[in-house]
N, C-alpha and C. Protein backbone atom coordinates (compact mmCIF):
# COMPACT_ATOMS: atom_id res chain seq x y z
N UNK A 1 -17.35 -153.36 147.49
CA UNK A 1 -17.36 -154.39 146.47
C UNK A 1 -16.61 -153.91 145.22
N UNK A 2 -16.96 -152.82 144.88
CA UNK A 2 -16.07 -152.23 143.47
C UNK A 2 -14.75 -151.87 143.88
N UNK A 3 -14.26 -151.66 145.08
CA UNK A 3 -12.97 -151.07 145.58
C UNK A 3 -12.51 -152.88 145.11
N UNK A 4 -12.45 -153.71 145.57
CA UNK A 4 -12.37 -155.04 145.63
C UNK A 4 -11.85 -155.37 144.62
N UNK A 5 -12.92 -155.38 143.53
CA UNK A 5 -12.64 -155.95 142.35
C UNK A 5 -11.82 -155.19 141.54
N UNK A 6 -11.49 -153.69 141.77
CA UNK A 6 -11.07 -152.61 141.07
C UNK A 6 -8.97 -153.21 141.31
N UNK A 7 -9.20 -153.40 143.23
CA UNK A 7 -7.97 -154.03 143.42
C UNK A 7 -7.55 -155.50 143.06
N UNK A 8 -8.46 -156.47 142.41
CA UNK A 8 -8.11 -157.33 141.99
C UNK A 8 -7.66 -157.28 140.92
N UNK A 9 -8.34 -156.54 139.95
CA UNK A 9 -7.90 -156.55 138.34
C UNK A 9 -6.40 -156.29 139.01
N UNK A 10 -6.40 -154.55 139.28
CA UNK A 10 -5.12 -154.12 139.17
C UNK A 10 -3.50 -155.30 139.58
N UNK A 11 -4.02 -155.68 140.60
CA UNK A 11 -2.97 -156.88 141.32
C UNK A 11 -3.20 -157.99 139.55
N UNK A 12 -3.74 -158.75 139.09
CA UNK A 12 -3.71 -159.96 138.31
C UNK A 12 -3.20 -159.42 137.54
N UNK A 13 -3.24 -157.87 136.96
CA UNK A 13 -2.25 -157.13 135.76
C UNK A 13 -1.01 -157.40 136.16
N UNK A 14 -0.39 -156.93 137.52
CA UNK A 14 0.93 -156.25 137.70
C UNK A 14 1.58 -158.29 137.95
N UNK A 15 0.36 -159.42 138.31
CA UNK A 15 1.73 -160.39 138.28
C UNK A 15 1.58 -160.55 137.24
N UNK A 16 0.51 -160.65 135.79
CA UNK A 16 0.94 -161.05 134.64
C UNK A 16 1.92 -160.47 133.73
N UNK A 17 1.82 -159.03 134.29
CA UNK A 17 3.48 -158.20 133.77
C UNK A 17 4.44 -158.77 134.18
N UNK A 18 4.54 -158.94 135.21
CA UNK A 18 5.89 -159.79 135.56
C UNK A 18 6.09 -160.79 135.56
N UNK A 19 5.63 -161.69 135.34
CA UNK A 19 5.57 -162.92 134.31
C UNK A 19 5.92 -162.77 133.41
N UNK A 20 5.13 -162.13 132.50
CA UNK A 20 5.88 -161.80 130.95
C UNK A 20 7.46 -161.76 131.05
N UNK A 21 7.47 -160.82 131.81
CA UNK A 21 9.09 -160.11 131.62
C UNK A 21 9.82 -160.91 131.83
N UNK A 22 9.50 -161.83 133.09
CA UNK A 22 11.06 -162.57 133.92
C UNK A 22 10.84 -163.64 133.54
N UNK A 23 10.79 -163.92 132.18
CA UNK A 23 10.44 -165.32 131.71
C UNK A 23 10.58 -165.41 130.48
N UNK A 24 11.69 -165.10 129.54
CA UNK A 24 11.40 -164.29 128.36
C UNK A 24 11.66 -166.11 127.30
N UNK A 25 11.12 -166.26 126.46
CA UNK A 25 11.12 -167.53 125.54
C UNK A 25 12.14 -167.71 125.25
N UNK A 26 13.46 -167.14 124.96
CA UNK A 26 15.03 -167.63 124.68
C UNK A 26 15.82 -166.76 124.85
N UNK A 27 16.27 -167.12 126.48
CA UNK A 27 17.64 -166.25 127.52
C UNK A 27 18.43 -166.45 126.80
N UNK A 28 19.16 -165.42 126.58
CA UNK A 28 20.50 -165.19 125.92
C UNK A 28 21.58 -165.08 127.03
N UNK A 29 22.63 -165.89 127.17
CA UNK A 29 23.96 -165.45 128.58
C UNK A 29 24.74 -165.44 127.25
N UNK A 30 26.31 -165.25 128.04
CA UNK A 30 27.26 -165.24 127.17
C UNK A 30 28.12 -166.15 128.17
N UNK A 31 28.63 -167.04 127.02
CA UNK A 31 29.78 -168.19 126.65
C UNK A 31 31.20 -167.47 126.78
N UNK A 32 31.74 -167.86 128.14
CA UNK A 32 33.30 -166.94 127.49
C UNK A 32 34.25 -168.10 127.86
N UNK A 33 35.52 -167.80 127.24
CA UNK A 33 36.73 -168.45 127.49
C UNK A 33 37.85 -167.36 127.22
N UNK A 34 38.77 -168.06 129.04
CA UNK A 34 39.38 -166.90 129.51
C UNK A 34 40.36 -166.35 128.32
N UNK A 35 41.03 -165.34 128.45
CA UNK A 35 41.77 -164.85 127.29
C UNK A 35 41.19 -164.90 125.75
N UNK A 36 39.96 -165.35 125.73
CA UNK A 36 39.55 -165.11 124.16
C UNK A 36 38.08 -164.44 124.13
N UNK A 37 37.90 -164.41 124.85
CA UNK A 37 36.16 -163.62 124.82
C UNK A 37 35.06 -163.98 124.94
N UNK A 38 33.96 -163.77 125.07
CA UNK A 38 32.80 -164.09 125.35
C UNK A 38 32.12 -164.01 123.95
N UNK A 39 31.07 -165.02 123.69
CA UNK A 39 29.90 -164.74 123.04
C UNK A 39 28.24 -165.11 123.12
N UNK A 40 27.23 -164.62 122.86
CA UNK A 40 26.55 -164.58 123.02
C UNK A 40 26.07 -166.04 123.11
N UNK A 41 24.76 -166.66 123.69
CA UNK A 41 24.56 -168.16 123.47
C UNK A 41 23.04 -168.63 123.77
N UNK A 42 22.14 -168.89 123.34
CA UNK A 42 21.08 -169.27 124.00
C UNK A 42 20.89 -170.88 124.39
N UNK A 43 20.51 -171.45 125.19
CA UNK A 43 20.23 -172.91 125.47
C UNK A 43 20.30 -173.96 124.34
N UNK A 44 19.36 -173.48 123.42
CA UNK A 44 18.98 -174.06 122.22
C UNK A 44 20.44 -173.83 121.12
N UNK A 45 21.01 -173.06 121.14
CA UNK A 45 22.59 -173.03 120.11
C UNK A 45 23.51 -173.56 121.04
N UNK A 46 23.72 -173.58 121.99
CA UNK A 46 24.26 -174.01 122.95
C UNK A 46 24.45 -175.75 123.14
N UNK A 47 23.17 -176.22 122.97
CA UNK A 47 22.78 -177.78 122.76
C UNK A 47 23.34 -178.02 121.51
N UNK A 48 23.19 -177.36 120.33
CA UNK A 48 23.34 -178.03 119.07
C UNK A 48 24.78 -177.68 118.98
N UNK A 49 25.30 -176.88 119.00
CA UNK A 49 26.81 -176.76 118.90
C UNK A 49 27.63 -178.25 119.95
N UNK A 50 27.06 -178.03 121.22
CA UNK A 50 27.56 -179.42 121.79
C UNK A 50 27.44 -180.89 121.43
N UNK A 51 26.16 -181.04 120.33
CA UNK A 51 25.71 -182.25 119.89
C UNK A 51 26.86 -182.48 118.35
N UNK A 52 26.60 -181.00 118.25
CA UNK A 52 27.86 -180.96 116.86
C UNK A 52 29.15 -181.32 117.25
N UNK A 53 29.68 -180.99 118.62
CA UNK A 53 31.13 -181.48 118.86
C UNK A 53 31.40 -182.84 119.19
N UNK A 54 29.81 -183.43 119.86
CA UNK A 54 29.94 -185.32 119.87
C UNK A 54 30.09 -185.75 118.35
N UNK A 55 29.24 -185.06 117.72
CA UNK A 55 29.07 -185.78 116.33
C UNK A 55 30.69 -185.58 115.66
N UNK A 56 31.55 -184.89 115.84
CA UNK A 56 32.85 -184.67 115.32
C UNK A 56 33.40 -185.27 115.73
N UNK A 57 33.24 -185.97 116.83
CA UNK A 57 34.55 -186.48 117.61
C UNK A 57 34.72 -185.70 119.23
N UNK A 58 34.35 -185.04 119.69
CA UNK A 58 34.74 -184.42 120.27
C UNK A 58 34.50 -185.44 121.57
N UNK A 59 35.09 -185.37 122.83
CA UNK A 59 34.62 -185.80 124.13
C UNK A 59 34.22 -184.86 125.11
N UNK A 60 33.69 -185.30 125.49
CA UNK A 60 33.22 -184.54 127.20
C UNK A 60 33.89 -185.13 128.67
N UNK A 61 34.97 -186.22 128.20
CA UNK A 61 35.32 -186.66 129.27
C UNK A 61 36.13 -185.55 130.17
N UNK A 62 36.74 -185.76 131.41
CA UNK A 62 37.27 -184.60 132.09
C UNK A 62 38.45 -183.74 131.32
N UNK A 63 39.18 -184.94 131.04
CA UNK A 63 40.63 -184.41 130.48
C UNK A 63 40.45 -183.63 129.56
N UNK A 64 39.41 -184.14 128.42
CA UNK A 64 38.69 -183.66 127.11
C UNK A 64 37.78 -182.08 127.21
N UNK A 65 37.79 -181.92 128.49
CA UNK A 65 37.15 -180.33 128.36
C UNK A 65 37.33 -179.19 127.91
N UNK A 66 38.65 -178.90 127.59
CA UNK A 66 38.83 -177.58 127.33
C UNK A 66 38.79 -178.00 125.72
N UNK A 67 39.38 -179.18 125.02
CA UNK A 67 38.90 -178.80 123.59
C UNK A 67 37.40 -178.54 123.22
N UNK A 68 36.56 -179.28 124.19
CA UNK A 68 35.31 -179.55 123.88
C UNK A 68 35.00 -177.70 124.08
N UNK A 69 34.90 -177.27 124.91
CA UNK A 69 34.71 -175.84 125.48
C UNK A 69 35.14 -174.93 124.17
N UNK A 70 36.92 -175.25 124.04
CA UNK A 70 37.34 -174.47 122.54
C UNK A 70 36.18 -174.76 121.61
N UNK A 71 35.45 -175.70 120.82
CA UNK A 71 34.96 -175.70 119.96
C UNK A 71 33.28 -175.24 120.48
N UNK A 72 32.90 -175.52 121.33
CA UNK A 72 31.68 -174.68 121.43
C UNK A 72 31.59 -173.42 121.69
N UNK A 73 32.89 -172.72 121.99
CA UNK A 73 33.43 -171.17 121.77
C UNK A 73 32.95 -171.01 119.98
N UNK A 74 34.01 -172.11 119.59
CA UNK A 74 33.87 -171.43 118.02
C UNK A 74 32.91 -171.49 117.15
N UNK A 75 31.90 -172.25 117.43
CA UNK A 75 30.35 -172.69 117.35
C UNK A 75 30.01 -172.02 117.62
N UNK A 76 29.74 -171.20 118.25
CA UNK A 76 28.56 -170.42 118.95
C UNK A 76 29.31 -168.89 118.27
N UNK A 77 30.39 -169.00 117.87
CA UNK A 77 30.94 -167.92 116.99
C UNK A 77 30.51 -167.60 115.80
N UNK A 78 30.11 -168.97 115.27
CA UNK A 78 29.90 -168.78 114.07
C UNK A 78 31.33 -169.17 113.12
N UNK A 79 32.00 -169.56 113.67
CA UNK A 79 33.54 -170.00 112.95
C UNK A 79 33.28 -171.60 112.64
N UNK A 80 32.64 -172.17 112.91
CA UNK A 80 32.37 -173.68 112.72
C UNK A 80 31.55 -173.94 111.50
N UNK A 81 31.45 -174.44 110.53
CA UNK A 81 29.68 -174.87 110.02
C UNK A 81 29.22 -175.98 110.41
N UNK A 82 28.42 -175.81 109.68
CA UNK A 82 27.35 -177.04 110.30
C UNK A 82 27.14 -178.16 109.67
C-alpha cells in the first residue's frame, strides 16, 4: 500500500513537471525573411503587428504578401511605431 502511493505521488510530480515545461505561457519562434534576418516573435506581437499592417493599408491578398510579410518583419523589429 505505501509502495503504491509512494509510486503515485512520484509519477503525478514527473507529469506535472512536464507540463509545466512543454507548455510555457508565451512561445517565442523567430520571424525571418530570406536575405534579411530573423527576429524574434511571440503569437501575441505577431497578431498586433499584423492587425497594425490591415490598419495601414496593408493587404493579405496573395499578390500582396511579401509587402505584408516586409512590414511584419519591421514590426516585430521594432522599426515601425505604433
Amino acid at each position: 500500500m505505501r509502495n503504491t502511493a509512494l509510486i503515485m505521488i512520484i509519477a503525478l510530480s514527473a507529469a506535472t513537471a512536464l507540463s509545466a515545461t512543454s507548455s510555457p505561457a508565451q512561445a517565442q519562434y523567430l520571424r525571418c525573411i530570406k536575405g534579411r534576418g530573423c527576429v524574434p516573435a511571440t503569437q501575441a506581437s505577431y497578431n498586433r503587428c499584423f492587425n497594425l499592417a490591415l490598419a495601414r493599408g496593408e493587404s493579405a491578398a496573395w499578390g500582396e504578401r511579401h509587402r505584408l510579410d516586409w512590414f511584419i518583419y519591421q514590426c516585430l523589429a521594432g522599426r515601425i511605431p505604433f
